[in-house]
N, C-alpha and C. Protein backbone atom coordinates (compact mmCIF):
# COMPACT_ATOMS: atom_id res chain seq x y z
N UNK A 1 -22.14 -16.86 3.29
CA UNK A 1 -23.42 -17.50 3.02
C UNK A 1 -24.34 -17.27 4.21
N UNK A 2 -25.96 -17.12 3.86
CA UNK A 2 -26.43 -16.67 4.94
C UNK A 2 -27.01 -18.22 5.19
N UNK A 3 -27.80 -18.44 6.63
CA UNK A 3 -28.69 -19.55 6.85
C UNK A 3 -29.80 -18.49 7.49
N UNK A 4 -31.15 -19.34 7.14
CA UNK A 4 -32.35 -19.15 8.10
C UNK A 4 -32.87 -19.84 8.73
N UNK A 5 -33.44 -19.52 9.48
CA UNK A 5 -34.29 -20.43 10.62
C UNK A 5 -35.70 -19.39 10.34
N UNK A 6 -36.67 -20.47 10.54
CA UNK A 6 -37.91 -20.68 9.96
C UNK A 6 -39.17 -20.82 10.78
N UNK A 7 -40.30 -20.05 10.88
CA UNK A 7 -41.18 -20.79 10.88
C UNK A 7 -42.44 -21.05 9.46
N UNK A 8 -42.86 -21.89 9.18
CA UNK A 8 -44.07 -22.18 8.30
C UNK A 8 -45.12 -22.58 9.66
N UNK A 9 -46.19 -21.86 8.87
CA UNK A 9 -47.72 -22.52 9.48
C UNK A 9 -48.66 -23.02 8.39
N UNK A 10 -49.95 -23.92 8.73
CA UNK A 10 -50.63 -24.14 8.27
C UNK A 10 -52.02 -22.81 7.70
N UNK A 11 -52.21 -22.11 8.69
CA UNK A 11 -52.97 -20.89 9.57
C UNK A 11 -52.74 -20.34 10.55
N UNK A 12 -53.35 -19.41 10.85
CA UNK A 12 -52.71 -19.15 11.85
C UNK A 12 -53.29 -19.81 13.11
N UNK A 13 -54.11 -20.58 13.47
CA UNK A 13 -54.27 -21.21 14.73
C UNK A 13 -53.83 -22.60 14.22
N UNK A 14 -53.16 -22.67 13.11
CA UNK A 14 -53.09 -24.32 12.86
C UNK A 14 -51.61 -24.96 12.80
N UNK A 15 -51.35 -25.56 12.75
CA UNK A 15 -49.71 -26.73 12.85
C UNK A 15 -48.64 -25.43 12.47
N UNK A 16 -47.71 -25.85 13.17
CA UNK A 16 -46.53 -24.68 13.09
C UNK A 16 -45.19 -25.88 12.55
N UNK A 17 -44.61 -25.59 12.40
CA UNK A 17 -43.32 -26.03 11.61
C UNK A 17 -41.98 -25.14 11.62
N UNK A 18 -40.27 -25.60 12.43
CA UNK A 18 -39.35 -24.53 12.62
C UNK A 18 -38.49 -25.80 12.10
N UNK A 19 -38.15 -24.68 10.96
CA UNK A 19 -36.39 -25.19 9.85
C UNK A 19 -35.46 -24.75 10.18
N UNK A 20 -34.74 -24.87 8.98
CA UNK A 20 -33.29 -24.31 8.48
C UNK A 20 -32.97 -24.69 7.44
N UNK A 21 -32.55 -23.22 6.82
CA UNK A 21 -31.98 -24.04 5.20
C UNK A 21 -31.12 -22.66 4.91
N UNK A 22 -30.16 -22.78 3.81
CA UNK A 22 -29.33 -22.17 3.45
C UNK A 22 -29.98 -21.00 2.23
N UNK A 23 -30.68 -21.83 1.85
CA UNK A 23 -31.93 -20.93 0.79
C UNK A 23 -33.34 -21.08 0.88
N UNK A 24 -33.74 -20.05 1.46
CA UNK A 24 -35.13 -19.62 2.13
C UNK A 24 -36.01 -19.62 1.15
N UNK A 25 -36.05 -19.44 -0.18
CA UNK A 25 -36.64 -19.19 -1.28
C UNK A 25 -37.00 -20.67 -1.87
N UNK A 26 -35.96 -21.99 -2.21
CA UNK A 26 -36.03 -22.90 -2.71
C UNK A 26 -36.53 -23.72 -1.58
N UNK A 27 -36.46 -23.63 -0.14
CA UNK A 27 -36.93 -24.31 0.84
C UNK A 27 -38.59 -24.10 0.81
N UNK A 28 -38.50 -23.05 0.72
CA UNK A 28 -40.29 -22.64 1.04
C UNK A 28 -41.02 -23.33 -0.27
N UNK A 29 -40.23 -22.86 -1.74
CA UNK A 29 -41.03 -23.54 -2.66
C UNK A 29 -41.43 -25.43 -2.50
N UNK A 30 -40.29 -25.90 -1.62
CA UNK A 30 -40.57 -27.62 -1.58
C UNK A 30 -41.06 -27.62 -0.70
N UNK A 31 -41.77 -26.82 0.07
CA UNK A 31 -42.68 -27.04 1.38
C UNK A 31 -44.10 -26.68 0.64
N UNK A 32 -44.11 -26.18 -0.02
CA UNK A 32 -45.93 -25.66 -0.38
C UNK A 32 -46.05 -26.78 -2.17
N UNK A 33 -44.60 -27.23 -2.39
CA UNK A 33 -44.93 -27.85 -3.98
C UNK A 33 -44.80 -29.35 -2.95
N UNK A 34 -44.59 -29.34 -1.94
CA UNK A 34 -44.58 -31.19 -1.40
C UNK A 34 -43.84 -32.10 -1.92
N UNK A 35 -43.09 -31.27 -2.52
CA UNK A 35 -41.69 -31.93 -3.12
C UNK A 35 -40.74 -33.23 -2.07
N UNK A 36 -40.81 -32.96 -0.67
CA UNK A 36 -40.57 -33.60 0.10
C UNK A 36 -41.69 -34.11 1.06
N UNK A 37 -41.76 -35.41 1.13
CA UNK A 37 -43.44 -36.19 2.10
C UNK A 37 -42.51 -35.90 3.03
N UNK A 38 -43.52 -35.75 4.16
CA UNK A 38 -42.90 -35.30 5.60
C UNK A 38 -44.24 -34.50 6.37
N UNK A 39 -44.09 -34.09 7.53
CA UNK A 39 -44.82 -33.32 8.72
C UNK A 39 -45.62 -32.46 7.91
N UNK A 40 -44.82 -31.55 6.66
CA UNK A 40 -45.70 -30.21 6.20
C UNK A 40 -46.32 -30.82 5.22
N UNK A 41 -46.30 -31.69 4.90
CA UNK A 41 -46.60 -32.12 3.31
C UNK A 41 -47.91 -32.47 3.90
N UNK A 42 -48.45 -33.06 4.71
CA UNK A 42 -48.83 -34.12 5.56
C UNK A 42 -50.28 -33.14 6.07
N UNK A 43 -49.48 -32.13 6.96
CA UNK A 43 -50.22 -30.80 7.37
C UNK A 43 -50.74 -29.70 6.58
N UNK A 44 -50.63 -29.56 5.30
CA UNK A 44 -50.27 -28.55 4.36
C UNK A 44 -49.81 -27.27 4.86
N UNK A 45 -48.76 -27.46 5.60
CA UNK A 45 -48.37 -26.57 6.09
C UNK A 45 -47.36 -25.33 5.03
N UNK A 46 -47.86 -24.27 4.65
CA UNK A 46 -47.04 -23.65 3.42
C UNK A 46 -46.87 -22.10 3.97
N UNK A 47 -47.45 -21.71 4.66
CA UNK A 47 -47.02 -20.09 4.87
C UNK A 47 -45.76 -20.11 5.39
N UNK A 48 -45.16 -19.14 4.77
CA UNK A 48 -43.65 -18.63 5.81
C UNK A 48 -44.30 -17.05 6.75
N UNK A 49 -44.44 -17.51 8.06
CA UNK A 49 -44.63 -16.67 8.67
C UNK A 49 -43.75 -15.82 9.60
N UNK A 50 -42.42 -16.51 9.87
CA UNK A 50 -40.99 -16.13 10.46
C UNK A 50 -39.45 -16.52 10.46
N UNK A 51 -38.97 -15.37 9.95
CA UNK A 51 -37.11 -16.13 9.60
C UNK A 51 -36.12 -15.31 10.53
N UNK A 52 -35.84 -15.33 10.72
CA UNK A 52 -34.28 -15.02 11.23
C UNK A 52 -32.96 -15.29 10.59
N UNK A 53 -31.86 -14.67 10.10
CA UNK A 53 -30.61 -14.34 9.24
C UNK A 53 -29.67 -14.70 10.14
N UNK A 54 -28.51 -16.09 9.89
CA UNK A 54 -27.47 -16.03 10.61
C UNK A 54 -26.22 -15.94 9.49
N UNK A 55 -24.97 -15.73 9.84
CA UNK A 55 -24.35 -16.04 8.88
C UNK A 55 -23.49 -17.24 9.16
N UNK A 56 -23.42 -17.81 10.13
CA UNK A 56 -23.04 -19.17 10.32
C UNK A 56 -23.84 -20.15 10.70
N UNK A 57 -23.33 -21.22 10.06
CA UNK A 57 -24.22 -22.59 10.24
C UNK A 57 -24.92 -22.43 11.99
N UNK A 58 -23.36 -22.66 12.31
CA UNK A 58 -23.82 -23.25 14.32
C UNK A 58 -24.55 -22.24 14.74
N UNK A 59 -24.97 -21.35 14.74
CA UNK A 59 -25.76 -20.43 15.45
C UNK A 59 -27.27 -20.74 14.70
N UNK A 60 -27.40 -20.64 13.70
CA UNK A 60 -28.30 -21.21 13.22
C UNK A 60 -29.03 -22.55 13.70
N UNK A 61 -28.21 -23.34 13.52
CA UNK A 61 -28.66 -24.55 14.08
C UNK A 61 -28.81 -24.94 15.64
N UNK A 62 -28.32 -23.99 16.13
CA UNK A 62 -28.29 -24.20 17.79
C UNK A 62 -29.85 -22.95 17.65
N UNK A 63 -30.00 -22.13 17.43
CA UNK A 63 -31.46 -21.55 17.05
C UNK A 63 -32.73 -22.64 17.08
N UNK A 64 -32.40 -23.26 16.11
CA UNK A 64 -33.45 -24.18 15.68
C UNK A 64 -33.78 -24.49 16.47
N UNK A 65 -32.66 -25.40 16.96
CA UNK A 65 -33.36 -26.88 18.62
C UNK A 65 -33.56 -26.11 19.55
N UNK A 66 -33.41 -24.16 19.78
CA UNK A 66 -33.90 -23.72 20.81
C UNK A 66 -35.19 -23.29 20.65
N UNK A 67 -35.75 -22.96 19.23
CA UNK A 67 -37.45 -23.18 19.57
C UNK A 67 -37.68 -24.49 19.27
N UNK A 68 -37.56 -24.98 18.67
CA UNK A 68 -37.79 -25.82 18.51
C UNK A 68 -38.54 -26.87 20.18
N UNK A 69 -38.02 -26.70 20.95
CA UNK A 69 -37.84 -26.64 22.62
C UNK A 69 -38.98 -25.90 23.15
N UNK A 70 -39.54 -25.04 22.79
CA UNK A 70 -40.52 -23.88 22.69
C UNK A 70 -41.89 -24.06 23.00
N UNK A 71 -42.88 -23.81 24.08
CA UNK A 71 -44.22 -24.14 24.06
C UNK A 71 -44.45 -23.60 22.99
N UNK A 72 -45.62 -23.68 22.17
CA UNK A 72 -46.35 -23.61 20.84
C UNK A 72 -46.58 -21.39 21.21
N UNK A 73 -47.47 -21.33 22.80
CA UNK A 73 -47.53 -20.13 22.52
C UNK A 73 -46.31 -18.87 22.38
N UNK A 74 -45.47 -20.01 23.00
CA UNK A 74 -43.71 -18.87 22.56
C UNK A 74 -43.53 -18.51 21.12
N UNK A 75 -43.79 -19.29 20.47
CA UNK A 75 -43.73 -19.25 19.04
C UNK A 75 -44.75 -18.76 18.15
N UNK A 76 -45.89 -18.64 18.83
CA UNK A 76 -47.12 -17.84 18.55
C UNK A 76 -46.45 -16.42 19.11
N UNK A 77 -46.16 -16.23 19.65
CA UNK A 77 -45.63 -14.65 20.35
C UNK A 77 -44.37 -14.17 19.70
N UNK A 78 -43.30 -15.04 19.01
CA UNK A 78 -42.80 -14.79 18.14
C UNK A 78 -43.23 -14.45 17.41
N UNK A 79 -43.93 -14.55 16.33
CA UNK A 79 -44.55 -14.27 15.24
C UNK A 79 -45.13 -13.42 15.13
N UNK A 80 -45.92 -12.94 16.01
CA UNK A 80 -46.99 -11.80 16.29
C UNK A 80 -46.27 -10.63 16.85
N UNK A 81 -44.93 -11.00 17.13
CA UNK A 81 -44.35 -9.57 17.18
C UNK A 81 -43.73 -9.09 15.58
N UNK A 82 -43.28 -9.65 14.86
CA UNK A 82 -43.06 -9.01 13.64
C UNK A 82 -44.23 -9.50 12.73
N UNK A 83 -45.40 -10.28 13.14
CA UNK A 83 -45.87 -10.65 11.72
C UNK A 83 -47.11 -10.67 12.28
N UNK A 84 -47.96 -9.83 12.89
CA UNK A 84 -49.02 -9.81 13.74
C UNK A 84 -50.52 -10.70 12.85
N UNK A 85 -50.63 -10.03 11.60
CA UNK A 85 -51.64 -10.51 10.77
C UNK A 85 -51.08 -12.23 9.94
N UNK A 86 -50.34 -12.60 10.74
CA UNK A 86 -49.73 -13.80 9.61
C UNK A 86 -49.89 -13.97 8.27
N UNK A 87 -49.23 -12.90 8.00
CA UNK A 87 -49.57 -12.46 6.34
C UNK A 87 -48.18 -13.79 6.06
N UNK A 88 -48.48 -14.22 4.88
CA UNK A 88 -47.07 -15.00 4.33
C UNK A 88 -46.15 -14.40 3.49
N UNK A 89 -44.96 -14.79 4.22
CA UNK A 89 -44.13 -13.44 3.82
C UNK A 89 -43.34 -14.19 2.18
């Protein structure tokens, strides 16, 4: 089973948001349908602008809380290396 780690944005200069979920596809749809109230729902935060593929949980999740940890422009510089135009992927 794979996991991802995530970022969603609002825009690209606007609220950033870093997950994890086991299915990248059904996660993203309850982030832009607001299926869950919370931070993105809140923000309308809906683009998927960056994932990363683990195949185990713990690496995954030890991922997370390490950007998570992250000044905002680390994670802006993430992104802009594979996703320069923050197209939503």
């Amino acid at each position: 089973m794979a996991y991802y780690v995530y970022i969603l944005a609002s825009r690209r200069d606007g609220a950033i948001y870093v997950g994890i979920t086991n299915d990248l596809v059904r996660r993203t749809y309850e982030h832009r349908s607001k299926a869950v109230p919370g931070f993105t729902a809140k923000y309308n935060i809906t683009w998927l602008v960056w994932f990363e593929i683990y195949d185990d949980p713990i690496s995954a999740i030890s991922r997370e809380k390490e950007l998570k940890k992250w000044k905002r422009a680390w994670k802006v510089q993430l992104v802009e290396k594979t996703n320069p135009t923050w197209d939503d992927l």
